[in-house]
Protein backbone atom coordinates (compact mmCIF):
# COMPACT_ATOMS: atom_id res chain seq x y z
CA UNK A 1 -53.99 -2.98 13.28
CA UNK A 2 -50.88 -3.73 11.28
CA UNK A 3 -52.17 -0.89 8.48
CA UNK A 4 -52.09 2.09 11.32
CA UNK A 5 -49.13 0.76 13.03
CA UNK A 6 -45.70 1.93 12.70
CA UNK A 7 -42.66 0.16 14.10
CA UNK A 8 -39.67 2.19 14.30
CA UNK A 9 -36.03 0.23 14.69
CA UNK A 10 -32.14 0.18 14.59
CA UNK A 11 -31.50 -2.88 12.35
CA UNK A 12 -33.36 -3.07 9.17
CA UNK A 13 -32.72 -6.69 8.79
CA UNK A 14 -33.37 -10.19 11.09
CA UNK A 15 -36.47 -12.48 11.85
CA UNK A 16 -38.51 -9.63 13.80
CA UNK A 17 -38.52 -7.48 11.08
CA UNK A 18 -38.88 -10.07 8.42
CA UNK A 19 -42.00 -10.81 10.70
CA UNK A 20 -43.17 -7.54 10.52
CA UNK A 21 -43.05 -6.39 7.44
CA UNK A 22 -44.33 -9.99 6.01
CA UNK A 23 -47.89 -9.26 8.64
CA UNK A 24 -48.11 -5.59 6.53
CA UNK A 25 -46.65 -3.21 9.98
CA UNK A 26 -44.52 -0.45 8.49
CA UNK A 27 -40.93 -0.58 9.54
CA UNK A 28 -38.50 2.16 9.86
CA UNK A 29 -34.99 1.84 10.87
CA UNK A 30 -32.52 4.90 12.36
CA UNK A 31 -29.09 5.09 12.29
CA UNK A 32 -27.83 4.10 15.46
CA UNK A 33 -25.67 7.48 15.87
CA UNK A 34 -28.68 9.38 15.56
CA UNK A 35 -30.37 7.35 17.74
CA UNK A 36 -27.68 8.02 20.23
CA UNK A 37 -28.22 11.50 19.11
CA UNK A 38 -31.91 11.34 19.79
CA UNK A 39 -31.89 10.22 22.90
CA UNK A 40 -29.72 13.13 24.55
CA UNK A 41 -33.24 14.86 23.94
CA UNK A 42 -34.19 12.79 27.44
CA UNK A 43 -31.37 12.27 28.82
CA UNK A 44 -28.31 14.11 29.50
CA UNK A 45 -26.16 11.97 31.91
CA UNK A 46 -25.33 9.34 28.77
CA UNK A 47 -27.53 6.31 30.63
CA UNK A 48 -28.88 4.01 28.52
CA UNK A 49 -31.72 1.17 28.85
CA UNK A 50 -33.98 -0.02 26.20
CA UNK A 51 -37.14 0.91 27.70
CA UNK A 52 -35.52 4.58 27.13
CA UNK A 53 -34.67 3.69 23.38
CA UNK A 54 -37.86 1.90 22.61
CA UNK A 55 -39.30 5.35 23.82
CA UNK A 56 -37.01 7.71 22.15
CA UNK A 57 -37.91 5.79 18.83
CA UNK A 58 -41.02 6.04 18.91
CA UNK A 59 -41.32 9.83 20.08
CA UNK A 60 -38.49 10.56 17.16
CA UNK A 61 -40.43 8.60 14.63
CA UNK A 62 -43.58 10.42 15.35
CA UNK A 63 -41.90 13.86 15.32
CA UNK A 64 -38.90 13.30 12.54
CA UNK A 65 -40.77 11.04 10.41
CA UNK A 66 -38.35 12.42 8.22
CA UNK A 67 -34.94 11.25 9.07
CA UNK A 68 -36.01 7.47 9.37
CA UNK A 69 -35.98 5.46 5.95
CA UNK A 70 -39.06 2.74 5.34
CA UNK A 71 -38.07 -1.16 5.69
CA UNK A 72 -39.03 -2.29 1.63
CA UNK A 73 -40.32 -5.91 1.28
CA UNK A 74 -37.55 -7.18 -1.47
CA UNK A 75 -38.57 -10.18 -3.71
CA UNK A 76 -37.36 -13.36 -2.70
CA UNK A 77 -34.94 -13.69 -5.72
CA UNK A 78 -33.04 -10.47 -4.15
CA UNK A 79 -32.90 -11.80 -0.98
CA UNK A 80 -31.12 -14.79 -2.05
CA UNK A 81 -28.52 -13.17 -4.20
CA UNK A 82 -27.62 -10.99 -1.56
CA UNK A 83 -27.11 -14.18 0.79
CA UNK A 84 -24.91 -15.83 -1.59
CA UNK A 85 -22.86 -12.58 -1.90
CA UNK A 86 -22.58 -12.21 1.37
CA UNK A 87 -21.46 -15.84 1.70
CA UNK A 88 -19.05 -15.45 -1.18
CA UNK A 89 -17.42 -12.46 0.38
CA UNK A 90 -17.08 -14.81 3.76
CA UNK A 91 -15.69 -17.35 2.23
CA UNK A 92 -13.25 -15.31 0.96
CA UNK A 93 -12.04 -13.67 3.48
CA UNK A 94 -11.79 -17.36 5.75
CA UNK A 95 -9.84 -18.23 2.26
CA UNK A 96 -7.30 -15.75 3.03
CA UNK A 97 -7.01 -15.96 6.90
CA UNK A 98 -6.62 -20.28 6.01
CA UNK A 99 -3.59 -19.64 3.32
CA UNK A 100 -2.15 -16.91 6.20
CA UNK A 101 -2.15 -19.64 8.52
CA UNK A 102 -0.43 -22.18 6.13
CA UNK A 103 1.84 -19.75 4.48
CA UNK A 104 3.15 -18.88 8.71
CA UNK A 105 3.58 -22.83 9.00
CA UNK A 106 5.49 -22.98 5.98
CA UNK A 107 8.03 -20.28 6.94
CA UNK A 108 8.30 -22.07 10.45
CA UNK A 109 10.18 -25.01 8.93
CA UNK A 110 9.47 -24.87 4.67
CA UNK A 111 10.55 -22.38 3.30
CA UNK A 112 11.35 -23.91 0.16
CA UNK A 113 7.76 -23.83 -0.56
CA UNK A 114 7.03 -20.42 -0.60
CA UNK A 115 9.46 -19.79 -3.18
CA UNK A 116 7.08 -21.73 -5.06
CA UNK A 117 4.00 -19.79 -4.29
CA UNK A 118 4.85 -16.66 -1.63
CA UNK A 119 0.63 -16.43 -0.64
CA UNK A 120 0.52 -19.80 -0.01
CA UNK A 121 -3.35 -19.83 -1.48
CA UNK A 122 -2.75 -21.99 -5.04
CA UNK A 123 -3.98 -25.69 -5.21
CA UNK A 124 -0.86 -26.80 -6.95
CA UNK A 125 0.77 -25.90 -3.64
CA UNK A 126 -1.59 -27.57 -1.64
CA UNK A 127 -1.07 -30.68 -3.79
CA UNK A 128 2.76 -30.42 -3.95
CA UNK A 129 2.54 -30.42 -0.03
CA UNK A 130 0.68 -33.41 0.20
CA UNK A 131 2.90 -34.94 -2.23
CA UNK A 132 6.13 -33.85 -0.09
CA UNK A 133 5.09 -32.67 3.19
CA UNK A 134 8.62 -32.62 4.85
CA UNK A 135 11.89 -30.97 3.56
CA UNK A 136 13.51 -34.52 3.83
CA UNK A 137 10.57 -36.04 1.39
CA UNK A 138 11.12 -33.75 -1.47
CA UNK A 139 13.85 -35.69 -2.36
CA UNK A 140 11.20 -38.72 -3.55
CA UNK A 141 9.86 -36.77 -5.86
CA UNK A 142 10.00 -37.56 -9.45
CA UNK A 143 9.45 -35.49 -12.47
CA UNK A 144 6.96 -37.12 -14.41
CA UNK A 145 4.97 -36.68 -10.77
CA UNK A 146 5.39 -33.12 -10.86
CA UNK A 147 4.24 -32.76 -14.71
CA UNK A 148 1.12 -34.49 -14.15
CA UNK A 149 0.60 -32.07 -10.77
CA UNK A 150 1.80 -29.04 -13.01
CA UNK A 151 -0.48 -29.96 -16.11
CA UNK A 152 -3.20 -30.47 -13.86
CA UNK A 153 -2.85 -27.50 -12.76
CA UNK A 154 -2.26 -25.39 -15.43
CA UNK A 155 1.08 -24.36 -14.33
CA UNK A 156 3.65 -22.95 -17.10
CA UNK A 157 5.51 -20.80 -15.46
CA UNK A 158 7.54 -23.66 -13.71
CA UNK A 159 9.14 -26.69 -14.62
CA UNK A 160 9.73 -29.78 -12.71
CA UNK A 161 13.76 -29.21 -12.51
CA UNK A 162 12.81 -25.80 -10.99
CA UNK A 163 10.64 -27.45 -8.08
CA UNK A 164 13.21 -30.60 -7.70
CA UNK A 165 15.85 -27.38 -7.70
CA UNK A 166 14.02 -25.37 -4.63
CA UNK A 167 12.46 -27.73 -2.65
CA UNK A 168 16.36 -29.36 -2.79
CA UNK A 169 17.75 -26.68 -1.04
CA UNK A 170 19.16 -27.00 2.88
CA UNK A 171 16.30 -27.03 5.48
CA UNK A 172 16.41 -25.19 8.48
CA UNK A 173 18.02 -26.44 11.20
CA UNK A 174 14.94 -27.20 14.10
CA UNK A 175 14.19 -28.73 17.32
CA UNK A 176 13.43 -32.27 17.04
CA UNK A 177 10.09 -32.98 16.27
CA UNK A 178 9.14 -29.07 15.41
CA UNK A 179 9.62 -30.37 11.49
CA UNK A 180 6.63 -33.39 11.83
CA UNK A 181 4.53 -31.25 14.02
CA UNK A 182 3.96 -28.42 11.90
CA UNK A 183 3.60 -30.64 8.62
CA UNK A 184 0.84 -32.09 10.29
CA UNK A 185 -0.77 -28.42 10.97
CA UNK A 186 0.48 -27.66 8.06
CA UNK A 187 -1.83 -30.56 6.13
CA UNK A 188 -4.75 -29.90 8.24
CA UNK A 189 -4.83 -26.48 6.83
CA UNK A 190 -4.75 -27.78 3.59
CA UNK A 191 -7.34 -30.21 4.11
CA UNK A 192 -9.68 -26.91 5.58
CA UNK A 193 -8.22 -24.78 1.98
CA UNK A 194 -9.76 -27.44 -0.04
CA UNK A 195 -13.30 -27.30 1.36
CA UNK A 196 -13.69 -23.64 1.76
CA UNK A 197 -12.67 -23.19 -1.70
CA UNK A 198 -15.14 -26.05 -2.67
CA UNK A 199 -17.64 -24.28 -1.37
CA UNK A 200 -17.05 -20.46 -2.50
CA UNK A 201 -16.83 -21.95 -5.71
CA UNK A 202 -20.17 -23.81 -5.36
CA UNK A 203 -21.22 -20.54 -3.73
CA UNK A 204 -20.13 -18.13 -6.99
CA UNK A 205 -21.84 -20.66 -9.55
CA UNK A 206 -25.04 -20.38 -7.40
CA UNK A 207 -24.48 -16.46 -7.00
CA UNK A 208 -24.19 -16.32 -11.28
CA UNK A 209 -27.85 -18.75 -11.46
CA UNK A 210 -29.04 -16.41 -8.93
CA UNK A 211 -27.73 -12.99 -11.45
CA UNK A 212 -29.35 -15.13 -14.48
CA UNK A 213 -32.31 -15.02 -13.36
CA UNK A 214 -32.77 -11.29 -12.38
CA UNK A 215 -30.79 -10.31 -15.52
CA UNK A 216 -34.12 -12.25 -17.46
CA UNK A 217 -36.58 -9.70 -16.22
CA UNK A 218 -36.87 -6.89 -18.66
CA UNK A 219 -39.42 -4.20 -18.25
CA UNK A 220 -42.60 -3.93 -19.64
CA UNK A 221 -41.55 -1.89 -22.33
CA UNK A 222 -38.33 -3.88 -23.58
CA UNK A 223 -35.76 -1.90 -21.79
CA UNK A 224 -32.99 -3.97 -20.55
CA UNK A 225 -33.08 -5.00 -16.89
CA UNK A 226 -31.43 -3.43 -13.96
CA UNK A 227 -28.81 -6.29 -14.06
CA UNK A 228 -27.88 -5.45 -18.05
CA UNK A 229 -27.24 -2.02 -16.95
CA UNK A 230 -24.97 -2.33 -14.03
CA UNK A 231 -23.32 -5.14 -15.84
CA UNK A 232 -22.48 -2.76 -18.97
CA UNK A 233 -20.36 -0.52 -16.60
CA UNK A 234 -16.77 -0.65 -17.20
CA UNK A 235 -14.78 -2.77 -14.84
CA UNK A 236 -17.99 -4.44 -13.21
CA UNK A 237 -18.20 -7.86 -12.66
CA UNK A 238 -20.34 -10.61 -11.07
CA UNK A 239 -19.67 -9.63 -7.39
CA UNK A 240 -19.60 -6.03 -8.06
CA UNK A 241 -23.07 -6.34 -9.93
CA UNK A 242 -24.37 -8.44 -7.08
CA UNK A 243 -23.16 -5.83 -4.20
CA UNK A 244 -24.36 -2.90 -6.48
CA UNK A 245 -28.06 -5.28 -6.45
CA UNK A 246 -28.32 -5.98 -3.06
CA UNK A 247 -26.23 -3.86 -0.22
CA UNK A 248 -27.56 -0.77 -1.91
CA UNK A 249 -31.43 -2.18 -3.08
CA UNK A 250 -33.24 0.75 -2.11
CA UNK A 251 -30.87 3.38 -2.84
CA UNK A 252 -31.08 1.93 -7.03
CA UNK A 253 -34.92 1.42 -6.87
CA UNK A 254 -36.03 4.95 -5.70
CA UNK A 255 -32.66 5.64 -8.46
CA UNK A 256 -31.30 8.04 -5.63
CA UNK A 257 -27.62 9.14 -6.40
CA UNK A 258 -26.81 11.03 -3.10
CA UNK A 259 -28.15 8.20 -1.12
CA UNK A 260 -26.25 6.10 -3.10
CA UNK A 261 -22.87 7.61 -3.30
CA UNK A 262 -23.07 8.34 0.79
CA UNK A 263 -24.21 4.57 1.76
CA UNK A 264 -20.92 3.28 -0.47
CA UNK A 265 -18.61 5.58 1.58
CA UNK A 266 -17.78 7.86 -1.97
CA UNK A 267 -19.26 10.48 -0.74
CA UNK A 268 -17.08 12.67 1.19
CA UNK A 269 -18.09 14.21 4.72
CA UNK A 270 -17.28 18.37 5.14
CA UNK A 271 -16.73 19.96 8.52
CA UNK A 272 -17.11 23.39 8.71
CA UNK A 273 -16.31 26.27 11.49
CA UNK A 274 -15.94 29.42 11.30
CA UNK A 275 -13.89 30.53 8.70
CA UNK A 276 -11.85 26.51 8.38
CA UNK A 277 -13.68 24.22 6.17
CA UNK A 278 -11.98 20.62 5.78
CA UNK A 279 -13.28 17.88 3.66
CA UNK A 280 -12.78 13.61 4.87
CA UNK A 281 -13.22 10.29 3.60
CA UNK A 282 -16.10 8.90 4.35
CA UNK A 283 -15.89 5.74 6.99
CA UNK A 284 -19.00 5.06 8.39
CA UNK A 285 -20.78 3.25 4.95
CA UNK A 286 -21.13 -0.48 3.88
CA UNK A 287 -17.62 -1.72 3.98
CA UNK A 288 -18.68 -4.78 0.90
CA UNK A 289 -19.94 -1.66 -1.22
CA UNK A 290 -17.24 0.24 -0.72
CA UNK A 291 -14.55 -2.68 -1.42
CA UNK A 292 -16.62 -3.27 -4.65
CA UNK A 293 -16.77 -0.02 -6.02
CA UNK A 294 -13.23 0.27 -5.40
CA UNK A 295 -12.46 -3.18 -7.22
CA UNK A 296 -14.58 -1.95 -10.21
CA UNK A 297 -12.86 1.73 -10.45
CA UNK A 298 -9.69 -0.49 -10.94
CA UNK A 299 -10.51 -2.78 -13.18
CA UNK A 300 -12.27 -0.28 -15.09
CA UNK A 301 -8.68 1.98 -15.49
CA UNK A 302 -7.63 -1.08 -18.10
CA UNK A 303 -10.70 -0.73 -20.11
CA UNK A 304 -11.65 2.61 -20.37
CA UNK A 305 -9.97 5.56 -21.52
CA UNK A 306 -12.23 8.40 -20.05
CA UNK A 307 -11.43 6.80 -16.49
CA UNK A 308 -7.63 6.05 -16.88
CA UNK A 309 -7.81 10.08 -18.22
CA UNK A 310 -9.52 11.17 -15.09
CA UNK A 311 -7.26 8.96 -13.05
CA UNK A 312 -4.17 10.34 -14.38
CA UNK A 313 -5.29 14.00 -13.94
CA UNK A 314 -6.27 13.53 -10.12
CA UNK A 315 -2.58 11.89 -9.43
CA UNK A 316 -1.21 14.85 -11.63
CA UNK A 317 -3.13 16.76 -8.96
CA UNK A 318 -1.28 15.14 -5.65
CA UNK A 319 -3.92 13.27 -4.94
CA UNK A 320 -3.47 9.50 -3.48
CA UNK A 321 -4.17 6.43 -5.14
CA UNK A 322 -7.14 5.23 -3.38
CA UNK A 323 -8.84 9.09 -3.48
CA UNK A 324 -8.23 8.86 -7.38
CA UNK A 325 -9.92 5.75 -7.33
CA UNK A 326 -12.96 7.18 -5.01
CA UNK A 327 -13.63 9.97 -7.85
CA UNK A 328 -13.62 7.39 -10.90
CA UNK A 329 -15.94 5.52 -8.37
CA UNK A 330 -18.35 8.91 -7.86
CA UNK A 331 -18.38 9.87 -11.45
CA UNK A 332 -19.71 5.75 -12.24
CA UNK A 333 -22.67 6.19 -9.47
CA UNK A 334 -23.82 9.42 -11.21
CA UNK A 335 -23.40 7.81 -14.49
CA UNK A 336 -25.14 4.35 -13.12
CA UNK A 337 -28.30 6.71 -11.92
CA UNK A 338 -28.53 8.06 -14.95
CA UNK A 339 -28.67 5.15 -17.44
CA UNK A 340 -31.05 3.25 -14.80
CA UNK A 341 -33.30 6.23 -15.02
CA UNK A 342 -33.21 6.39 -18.77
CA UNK A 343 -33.32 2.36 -19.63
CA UNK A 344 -29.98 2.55 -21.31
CA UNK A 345 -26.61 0.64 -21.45
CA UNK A 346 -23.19 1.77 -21.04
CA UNK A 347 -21.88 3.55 -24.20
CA UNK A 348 -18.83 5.40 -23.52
CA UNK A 349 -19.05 7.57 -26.87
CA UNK A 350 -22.02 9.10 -25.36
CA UNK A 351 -19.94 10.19 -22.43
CA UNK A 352 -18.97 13.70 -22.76
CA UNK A 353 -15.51 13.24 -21.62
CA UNK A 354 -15.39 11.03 -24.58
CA UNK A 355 -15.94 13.81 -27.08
CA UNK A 356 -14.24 16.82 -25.44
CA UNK A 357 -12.07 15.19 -23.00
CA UNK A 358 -11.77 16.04 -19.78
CA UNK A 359 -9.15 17.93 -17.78
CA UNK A 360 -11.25 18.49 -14.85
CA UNK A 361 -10.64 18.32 -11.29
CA UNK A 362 -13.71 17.19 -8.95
CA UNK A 363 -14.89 15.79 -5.76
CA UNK A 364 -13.33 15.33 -2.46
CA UNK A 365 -11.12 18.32 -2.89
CA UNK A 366 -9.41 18.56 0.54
CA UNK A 367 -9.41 14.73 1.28
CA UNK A 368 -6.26 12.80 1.91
């Protein structure tokens, strides 16, 4: 019977336990290094079958009930905002491995263009290809064309005698019939730009329908919803409220800090022997969290003076840029429990660094 039945597993996510949890079993999922951990309990030679790890999960979850963490049933309005982040952040990163791929083309035999735009990852450069997608055929250009591709655009910091002035420089000398052939590449890739940036666009405006309509649930009692709160955080954004939402759901609904701050990689790990006691950056955490957090600690160093302070004081210190960004990052989790325990939104006068400042040192002391 599904209410007596406990199902114990390595990936907390996927159709079987989507099945499982929607027909009532319990589900509990184990980190697969302490499964591997687990199952030296049975086995000392380092074989490995599933019939043995089917077994070893179920004898660990009926002895360490303890160490596994419960499968929640999200509602479906989570579920799709973390799809659409998830999409968003793929579409991204297949943005950036496209423009790579263009921006190699174009130092293969156009140089002139990247003058233009080095990342080779701005529409205006995609239409001023199309427009002139040979060395020899940027001499056919006019300048009213280019103002109506630069206004289009938005462009100011150009002008059309600057493009007519770099695309007219000498070409490099090539092979006959290298020139057309990676144009042609070159315009494919282009073509494949345009409709992976259609859709992460069309991706981000569902993503901000999907954050809408969360951010409209209040609580019973008028407090403002979890998406208000996280939103009110200095530096935080639309993607870094949707990663806080959904790659660390259960870690903000049972409002668990240390679960939270070890599952975005901000906690650091210690290892200790004998008298030697070393402290590391944490790697194995969710790699989206993590390059969230990190994107909101930055931003949040132009808008708030209590973390540019605490910044400045942990480079003072010797410590890197990335591990200064990791404690601005710590003290925000702490701070993010906090107000989602208490209902309230970000106020940085009611920040104690605020009124006393704040000269202190904490966190990952020995790291980096």
């Amino acid at each position: 019977m599904p209410d007596c039945t406990a199902v114990s597993i390595e990936i907390p996510r996927g159709a079987v336990v989507e099945t499982l949890t929607e027909r009532g079993f319990s589900v509990f999922h184990l980190n697969p290094k302490q499964l591997d951990r687990f199952r030296d309990r049975y086995s000392s030679s380092g074989a490995k079958d599933d019939d043995r790890d089917a077994f070893v999960l179920a004898s660990a979850l009926r002895t360490d009930l303890a160490l596994f963490h419960p499968v929640p049933v999200e509602s479906a309005a989570l579920i799709q905002l973390r799809e659409l982040f998830r999409t968003a952040d793929e579409l991204r990163a297949e943005l950036q491995r496209h423009a790579n791929r263009l921006r190699e083309q174009l130092h293969r035999y156009y140089p002139q263009m990247l003058a233009l735009c080095p990342a080779a990852q701005q529409p205006f450069l995609w239409d001023l290809l199309e427009a002139a997608p040979l060395p020899i055929s940027a001499a056919s250009l006019d300048a009213a064309h280019l103002q109506a591709l630069l206004k289009a655009r938005q462009i100011r910091r150009l002008t059309p005698e600057q493009i007519l002035a770099t695309l007219g420089r000498p070409a490099l000398p090539l092979a006959p019939g290298a020139a057309l052939a990676a144009s042609q590449h070159a315009l494919v890739l282009v073509a494949q730009l345009r409709v992976v940036r259609q859709q992460r666009d069309l991706t981000l405006k569902n993503l901000r329908g999907a954050l809408g309509h969360l951010r409209a649930r209040r609580h019973n009692d008028g407090r403002p919803s979890d998406v208000e709160i996280v939103e009110s955080l200095p530096g935080a954004g639309e993607l870094t409220t949707a990663a806080l939402l959904t790659e660390s759901a259960h870690a903000l609904a049972e409002r668990d800090p240390q679960a939270l701050r070890a599952y975005s990689g901000i906690a650091p790990v210690t290892r200790q022997s004998g008298k030697r006691c070393r402290v590391f950056m944490r790697y194995a955490c969710n790699q989206r969290l993590r390059n969230a957090l990190y994107n909101q600690a930055l931003c949040s160093l132009r808008n708030d003076p209590v973390s540019r302070r605490h910044y400045d004081t942990l480079r003072q210190a010797g410590h890197s840029h990335a591990r200064a960004l990791r404690g601005i990052a710590d003290r925000t989790l702490t701070m993010l429990i906090a107000m989602l325990r208490q209902g309230t939104l970000y106020d940085a006068r009611l920040r104690k660094a605020w009124r006393v400042g704040d000269g202190t040192v904490s966190g990952e002391a020995g790291d980096e």
